[in-house]
C-alpha atoms as a PDB file:
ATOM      1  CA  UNK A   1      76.781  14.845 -35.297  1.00  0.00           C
ATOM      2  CA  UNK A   2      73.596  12.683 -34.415  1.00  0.00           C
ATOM      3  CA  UNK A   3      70.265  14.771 -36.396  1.00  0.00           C
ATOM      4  CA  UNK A   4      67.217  14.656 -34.393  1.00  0.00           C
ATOM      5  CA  UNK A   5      64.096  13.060 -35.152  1.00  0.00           C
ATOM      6  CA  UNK A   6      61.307  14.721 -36.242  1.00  0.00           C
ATOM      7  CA  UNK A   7      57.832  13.962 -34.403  1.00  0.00           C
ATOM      8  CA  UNK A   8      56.064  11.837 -37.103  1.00  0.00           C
ATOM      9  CA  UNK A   9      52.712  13.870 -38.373  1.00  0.00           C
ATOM     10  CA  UNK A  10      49.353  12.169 -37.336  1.00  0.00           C
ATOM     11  CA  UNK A  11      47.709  10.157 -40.213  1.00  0.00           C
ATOM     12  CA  UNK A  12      44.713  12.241 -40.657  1.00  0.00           C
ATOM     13  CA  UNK A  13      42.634   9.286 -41.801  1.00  0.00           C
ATOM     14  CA  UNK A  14      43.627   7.362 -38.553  1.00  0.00           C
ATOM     15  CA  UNK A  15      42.390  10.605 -36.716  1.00  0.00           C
ATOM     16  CA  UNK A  16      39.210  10.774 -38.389  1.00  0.00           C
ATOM     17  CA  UNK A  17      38.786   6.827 -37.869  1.00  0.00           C
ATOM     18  CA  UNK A  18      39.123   7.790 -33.878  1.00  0.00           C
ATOM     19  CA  UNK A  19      37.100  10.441 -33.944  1.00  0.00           C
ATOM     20  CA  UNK A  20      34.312   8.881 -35.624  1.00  0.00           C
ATOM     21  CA  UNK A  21      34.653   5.876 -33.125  1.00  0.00           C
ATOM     22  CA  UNK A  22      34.086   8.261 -30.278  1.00  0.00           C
ATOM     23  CA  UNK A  23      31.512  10.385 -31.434  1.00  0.00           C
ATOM     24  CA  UNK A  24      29.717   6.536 -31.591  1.00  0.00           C
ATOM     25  CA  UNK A  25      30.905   5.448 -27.751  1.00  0.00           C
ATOM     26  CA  UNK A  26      29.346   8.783 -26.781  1.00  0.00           C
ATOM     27  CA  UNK A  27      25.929   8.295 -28.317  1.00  0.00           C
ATOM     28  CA  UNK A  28      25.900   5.013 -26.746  1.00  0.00           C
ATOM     29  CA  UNK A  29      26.918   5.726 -22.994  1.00  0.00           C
ATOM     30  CA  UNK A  30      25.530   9.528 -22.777  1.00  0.00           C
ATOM     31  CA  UNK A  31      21.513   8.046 -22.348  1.00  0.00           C
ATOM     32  CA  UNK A  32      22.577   5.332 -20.283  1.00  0.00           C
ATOM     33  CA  UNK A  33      24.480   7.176 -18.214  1.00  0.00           C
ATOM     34  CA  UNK A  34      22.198   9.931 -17.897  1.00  0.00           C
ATOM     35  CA  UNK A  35      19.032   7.342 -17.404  1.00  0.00           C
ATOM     36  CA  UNK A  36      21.093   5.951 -14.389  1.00  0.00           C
ATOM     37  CA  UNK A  37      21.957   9.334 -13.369  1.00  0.00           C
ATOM     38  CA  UNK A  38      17.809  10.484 -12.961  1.00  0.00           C
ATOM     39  CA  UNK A  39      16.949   7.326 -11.720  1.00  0.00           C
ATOM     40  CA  UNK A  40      19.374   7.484  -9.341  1.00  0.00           C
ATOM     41  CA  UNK A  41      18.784  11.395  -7.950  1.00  0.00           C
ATOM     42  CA  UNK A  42      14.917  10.535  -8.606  1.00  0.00           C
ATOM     43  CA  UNK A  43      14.673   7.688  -6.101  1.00  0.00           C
ATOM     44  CA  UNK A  44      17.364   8.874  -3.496  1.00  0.00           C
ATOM     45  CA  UNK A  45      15.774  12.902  -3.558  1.00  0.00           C
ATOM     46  CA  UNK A  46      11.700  11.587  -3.284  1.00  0.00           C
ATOM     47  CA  UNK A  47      12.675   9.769  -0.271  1.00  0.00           C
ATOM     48  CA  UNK A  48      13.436  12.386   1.591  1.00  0.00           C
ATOM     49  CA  UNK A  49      10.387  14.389   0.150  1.00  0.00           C
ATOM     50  CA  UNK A  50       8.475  11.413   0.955  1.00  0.00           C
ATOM     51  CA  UNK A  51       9.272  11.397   4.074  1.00  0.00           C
ATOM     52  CA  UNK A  52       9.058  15.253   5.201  1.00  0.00           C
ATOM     53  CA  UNK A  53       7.303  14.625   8.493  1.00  0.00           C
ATOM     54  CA  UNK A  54       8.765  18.350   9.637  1.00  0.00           C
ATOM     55  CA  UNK A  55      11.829  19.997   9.458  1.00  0.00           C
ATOM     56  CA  UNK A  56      14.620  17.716   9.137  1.00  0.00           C
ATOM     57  CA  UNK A  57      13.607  16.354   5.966  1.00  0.00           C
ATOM     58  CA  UNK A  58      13.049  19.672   4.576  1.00  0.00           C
ATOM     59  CA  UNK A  59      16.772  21.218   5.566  1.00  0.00           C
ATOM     60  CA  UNK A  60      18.133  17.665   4.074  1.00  0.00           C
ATOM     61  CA  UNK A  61      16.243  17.985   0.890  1.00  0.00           C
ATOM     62  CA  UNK A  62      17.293  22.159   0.742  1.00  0.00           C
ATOM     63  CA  UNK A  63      21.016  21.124   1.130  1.00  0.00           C
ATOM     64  CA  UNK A  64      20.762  18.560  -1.219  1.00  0.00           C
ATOM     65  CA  UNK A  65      19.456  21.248  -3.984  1.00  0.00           C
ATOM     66  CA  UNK A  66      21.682  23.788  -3.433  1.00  0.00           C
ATOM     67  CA  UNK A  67      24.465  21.027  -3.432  1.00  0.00           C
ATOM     68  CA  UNK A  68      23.157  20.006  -7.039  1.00  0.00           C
ATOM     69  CA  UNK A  69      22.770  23.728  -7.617  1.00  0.00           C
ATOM     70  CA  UNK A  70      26.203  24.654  -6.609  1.00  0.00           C
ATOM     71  CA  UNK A  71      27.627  21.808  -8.650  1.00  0.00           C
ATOM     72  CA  UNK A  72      26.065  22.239 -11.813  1.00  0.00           C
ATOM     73  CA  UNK A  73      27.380  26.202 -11.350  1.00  0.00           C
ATOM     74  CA  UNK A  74      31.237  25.189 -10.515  1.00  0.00           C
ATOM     75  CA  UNK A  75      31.168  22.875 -14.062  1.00  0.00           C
ATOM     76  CA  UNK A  76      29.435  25.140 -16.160  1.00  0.00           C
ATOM     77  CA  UNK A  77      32.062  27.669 -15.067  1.00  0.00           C
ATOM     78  CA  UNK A  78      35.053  25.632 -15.007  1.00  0.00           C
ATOM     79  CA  UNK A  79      34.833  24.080 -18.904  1.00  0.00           C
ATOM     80  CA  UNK A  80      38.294  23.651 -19.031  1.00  0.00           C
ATOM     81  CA  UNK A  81      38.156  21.289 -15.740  1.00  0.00           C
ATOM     82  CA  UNK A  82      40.442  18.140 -15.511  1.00  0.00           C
ATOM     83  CA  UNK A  83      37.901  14.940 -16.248  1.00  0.00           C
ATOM     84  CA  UNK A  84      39.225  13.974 -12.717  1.00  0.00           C
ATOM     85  CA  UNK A  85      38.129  16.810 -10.974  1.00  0.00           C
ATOM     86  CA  UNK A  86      34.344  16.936 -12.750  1.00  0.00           C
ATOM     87  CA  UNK A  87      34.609  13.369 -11.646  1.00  0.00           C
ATOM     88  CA  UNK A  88      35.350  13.673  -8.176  1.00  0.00           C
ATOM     89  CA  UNK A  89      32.945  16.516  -7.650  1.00  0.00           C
ATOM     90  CA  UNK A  90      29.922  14.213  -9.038  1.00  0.00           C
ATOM     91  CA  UNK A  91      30.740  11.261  -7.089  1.00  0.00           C
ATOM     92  CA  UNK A  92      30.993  13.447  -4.327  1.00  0.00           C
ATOM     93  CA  UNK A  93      27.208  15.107  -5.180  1.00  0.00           C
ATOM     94  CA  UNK A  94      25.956  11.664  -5.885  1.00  0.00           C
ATOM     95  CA  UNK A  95      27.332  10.362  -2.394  1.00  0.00           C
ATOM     96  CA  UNK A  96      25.873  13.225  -0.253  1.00  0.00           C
ATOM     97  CA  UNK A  97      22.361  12.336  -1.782  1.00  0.00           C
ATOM     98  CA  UNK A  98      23.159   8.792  -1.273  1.00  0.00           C
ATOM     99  CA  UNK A  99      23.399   9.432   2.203  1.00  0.00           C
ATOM    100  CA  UNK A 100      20.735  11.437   2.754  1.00  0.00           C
ATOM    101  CA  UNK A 101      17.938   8.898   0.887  1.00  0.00           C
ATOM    102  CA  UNK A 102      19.491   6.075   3.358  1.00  0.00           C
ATOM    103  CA  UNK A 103      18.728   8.278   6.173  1.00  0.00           C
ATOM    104  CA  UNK A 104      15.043   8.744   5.678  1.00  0.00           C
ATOM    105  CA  UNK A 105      14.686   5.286   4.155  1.00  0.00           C
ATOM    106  CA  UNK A 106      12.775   4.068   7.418  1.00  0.00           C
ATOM    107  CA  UNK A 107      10.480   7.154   7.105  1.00  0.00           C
ATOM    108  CA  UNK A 108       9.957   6.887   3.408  1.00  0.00           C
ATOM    109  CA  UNK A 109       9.120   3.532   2.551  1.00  0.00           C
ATOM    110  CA  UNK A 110       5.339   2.761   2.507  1.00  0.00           C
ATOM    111  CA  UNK A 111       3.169   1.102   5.524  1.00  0.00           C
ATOM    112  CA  UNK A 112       0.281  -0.675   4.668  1.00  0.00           C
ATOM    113  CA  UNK A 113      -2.379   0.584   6.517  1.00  0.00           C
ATOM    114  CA  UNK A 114      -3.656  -2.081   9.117  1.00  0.00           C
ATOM    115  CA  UNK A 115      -7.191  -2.814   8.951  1.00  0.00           C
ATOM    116  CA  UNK A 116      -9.326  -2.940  11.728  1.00  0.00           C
ATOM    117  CA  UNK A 117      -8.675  -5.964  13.327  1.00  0.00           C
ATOM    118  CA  UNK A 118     -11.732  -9.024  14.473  1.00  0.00           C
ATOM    119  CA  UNK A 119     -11.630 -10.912  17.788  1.00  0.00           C
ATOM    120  CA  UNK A 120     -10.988 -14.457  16.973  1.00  0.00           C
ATOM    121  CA  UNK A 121     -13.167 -16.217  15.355  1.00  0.00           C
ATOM    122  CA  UNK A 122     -15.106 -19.035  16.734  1.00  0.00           C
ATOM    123  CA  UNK A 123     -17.509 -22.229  15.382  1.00  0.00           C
ATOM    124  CA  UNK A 124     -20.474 -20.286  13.715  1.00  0.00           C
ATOM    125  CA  UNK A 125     -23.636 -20.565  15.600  1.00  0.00           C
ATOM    126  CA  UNK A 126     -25.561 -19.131  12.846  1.00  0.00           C
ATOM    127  CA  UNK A 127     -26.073 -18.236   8.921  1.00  0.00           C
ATOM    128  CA  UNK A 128     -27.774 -14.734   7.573  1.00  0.00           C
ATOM    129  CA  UNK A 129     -28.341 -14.740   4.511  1.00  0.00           C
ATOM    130  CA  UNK A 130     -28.823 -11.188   2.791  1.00  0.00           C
ATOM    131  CA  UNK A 131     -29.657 -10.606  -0.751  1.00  0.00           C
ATOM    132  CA  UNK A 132     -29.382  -7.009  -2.347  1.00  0.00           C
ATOM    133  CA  UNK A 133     -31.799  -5.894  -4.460  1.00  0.00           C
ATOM    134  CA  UNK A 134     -31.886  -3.624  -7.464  1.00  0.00           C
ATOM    135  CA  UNK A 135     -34.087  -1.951  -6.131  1.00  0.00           C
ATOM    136  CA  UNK A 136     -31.969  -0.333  -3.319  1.00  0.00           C
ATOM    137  CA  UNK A 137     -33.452  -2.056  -0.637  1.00  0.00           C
ATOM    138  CA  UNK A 138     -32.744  -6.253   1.124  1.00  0.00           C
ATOM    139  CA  UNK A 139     -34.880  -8.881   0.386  1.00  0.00           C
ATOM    140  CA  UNK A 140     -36.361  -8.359   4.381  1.00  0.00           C
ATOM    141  CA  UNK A 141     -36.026  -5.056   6.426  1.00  0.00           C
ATOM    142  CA  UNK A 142     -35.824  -7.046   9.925  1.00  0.00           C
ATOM    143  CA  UNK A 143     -33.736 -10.169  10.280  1.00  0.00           C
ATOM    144  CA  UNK A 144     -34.122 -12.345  13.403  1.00  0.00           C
ATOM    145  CA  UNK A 145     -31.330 -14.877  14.432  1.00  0.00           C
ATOM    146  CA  UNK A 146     -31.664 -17.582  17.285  1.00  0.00           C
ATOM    147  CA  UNK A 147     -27.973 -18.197  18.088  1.00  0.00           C
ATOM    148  CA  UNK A 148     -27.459 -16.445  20.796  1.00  0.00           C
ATOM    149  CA  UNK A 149     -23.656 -14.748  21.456  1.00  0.00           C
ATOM    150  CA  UNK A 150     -21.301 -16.103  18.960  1.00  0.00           C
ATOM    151  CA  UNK A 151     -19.649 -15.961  15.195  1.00  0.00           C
ATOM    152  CA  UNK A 152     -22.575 -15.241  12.354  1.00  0.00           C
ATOM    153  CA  UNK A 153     -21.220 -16.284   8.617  1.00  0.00           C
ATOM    154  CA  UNK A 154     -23.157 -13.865   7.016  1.00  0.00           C
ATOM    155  CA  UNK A 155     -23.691 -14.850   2.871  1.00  0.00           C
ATOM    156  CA  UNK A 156     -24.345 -11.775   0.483  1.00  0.00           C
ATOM    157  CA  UNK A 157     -26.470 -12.972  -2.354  1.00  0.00           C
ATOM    158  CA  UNK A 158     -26.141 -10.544  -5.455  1.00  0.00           C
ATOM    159  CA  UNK A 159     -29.937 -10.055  -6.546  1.00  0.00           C
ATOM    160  CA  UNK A 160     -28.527  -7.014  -9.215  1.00  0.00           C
ATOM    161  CA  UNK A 161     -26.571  -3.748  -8.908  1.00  0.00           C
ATOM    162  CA  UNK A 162     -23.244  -2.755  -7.260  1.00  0.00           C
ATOM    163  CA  UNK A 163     -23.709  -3.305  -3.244  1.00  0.00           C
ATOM    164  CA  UNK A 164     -22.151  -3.677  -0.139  1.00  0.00           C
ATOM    165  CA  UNK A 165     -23.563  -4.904   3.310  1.00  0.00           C
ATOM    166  CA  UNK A 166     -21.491  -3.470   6.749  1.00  0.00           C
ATOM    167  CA  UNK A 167     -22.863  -2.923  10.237  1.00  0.00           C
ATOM    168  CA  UNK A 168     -23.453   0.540  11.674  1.00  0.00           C
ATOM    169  CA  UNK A 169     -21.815  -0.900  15.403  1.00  0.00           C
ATOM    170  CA  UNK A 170     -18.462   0.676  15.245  1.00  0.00           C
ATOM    171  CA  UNK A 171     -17.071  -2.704  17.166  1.00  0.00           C
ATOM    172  CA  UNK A 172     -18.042  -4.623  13.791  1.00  0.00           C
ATOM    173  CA  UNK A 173     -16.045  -2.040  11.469  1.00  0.00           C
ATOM    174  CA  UNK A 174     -13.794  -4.895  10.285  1.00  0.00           C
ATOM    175  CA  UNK A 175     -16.519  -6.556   8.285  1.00  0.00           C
ATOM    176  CA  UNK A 176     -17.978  -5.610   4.732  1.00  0.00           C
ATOM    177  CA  UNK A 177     -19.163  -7.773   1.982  1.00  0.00           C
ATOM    178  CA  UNK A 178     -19.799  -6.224  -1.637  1.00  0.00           C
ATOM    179  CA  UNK A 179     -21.371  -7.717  -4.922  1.00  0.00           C
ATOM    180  CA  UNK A 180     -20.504  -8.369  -7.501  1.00  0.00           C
ATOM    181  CA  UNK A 181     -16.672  -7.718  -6.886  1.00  0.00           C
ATOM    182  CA  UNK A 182     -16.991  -9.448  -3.382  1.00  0.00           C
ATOM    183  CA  UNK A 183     -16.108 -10.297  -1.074  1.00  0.00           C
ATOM    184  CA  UNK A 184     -19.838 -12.039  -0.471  1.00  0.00           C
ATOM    185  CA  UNK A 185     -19.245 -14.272   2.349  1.00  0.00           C
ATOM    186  CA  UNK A 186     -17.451 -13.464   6.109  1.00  0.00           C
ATOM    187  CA  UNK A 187     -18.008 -13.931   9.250  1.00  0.00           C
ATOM    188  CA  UNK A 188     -18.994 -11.411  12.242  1.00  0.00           C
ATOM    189  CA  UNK A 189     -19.416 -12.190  16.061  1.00  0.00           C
ATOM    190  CA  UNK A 190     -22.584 -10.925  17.415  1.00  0.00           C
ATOM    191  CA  UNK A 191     -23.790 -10.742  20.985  1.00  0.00           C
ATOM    192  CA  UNK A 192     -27.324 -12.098  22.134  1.00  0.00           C
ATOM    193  CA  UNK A 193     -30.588  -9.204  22.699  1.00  0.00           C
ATOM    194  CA  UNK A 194     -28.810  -6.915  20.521  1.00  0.00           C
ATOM    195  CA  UNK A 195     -30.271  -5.209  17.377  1.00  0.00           C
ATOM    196  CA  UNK A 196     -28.050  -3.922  14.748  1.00  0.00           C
ATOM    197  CA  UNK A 197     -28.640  -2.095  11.874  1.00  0.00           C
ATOM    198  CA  UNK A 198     -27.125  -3.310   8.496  1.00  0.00           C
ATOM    199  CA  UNK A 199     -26.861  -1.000   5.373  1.00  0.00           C
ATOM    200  CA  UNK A 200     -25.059  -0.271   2.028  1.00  0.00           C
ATOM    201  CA  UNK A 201     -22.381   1.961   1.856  1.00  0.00           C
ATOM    202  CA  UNK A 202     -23.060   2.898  -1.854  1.00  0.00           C
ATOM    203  CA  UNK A 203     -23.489   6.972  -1.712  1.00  0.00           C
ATOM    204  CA  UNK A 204     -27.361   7.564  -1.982  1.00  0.00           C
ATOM    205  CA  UNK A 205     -28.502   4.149  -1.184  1.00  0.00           C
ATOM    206  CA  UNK A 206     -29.112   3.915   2.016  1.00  0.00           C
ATOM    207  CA  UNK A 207     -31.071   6.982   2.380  1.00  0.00           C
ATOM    208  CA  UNK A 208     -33.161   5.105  -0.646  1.00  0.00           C
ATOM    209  CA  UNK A 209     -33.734   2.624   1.820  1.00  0.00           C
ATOM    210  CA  UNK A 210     -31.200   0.095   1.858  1.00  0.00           C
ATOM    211  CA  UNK A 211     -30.991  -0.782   5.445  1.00  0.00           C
ATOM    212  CA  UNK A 212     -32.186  -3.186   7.358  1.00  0.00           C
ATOM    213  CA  UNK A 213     -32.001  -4.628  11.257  1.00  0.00           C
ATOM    214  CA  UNK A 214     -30.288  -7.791  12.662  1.00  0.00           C
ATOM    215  CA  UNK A 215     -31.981  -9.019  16.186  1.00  0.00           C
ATOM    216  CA  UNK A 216     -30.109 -11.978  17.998  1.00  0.00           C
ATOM    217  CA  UNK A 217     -31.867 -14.129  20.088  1.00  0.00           C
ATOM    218  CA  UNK A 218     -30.640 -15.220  23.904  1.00  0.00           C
ATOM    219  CA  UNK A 219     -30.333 -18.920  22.380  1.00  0.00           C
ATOM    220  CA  UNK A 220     -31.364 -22.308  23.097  1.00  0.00           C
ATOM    221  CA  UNK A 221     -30.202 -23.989  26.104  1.00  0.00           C
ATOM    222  CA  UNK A 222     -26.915 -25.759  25.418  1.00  0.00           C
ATOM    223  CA  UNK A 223     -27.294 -30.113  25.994  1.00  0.00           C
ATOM    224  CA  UNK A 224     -26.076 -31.227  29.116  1.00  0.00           C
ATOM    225  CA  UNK A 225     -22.878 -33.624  28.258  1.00  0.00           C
ATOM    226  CA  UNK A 226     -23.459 -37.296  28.596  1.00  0.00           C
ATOM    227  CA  UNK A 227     -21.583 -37.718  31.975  1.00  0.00           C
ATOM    228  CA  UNK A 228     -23.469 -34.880  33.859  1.00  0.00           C
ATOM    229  CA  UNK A 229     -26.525 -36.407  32.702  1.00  0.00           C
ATOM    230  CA  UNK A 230     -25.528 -39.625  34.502  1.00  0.00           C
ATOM    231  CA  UNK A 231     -24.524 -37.987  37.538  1.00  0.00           C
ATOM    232  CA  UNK A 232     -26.912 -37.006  37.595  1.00  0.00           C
ATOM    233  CA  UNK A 233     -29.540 -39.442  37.505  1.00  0.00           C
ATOM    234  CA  UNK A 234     -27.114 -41.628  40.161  1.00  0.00           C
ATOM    235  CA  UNK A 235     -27.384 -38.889  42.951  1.00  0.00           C
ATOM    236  CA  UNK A 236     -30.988 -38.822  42.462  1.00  0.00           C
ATOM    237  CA  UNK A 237     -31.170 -42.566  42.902  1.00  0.00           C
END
């Protein structure tokens, strides 16, 4: 009559020796894994908050929640759950918010704002130069050009203090120069018999009288080209 064998009993100091070796693999993968985790339900979730521009963002970010809500309640009371089931229902969690960030991804990622934009740019016709004062005021309070229509390159000289020079024409909004920081030199396209007022921006300062006015002059007359000019001296002959 054949005896049956008896289930060996564990070597307790080969248990230990596993256990220990877990407990070790846990510390290790439980912050990366939870790191991942945030990062993960961090970027995806402030996407859609990001992007709230009315309602559907706000029922998509709700659903998400009470998803994450609902989850966290079905493990905490299920704590004899399969690993493949607790699994399964993260993936699934993580998915649905997966889906939702790509959704609003358009909405969410920044725009630069566009500054206002310049009409091209032509050969200048003229140079201001402006110096700010520490004293809150320009080194003039008129400035006279003689170009005529065309593109200015205005130069902001930094006589002391923290400035900036813009025009009060809203058509010129896209220019500003600053000292120190800069920028101190751009260029600007006026238009001839026009006055404009120039100023600092700094709170304070131009009410202390840092302002000044620009007047452009019709121009000179432009030389007649070489080939009129014979023309027309012949039909006068």
């Amino acid at each position: 009559m054949a005896t049956a064998e008896l289930p060996q009993a564990e070597d307790p100091v080969e248990r230990e020796r596993q256990e220990i070796k877990s407990r070790m693999l846990r510390a290790l993968w439980i912050p990366v894994v939870a790191v991942l985790g945030v990062g993960f339900y961090v970027l995806n979730f402030s996407r859609i908050l990001i992007s709230g521009r009315g309602n559907p963002a706000i029922v998509v970010a709700a659903l998400v929640t009470i998803l994450i809500l609902g989850g966290a309640t079905i493990v905490s009371a299920a704590p004899r759950m399969r690993t493949s089931s607790l699994v399964m229902i993260v993936a699934g969690g993580l998915g649905i918010l997966l889906a939702a960030g790509s959704v609003v991804v358009g909405h969410a990622d920044e725009h630069k704002a566009s500054g206002p934009k310049h009409p091209p740019f032509g050969p200048p016709v003229g140079t201001l130069n402006v110096t700010a004062l520490p004293s809150l005021s320009f080194d003039a309070k008129a400035f006279n050009l003689t170009g005529g229509t065309g593109t200015y390159t205005v130069n902001y000289i930094d006589g002391g203090g923290t400035h900036t020079l813009v025009f009060d024409d809203p058509s010129l909004n896209y220019f500003q120069l600053a000292v120190p920081g800069g920028p101190k030199t751009g260029q600007v396209i006026l238009t001839a018999g026009k006055t404009y007022t120039i100023y600092c921006t700094i709170p304070g300062h131009r009410q202390a009288g840092m302002q000044a006015t620009v007047t452009v002059g019709a121009g000179g007359p432009k030389p007649a080209t070489p080939g009129a000019t014979t023309a027309t001296t012949a039909a006068a002959k």
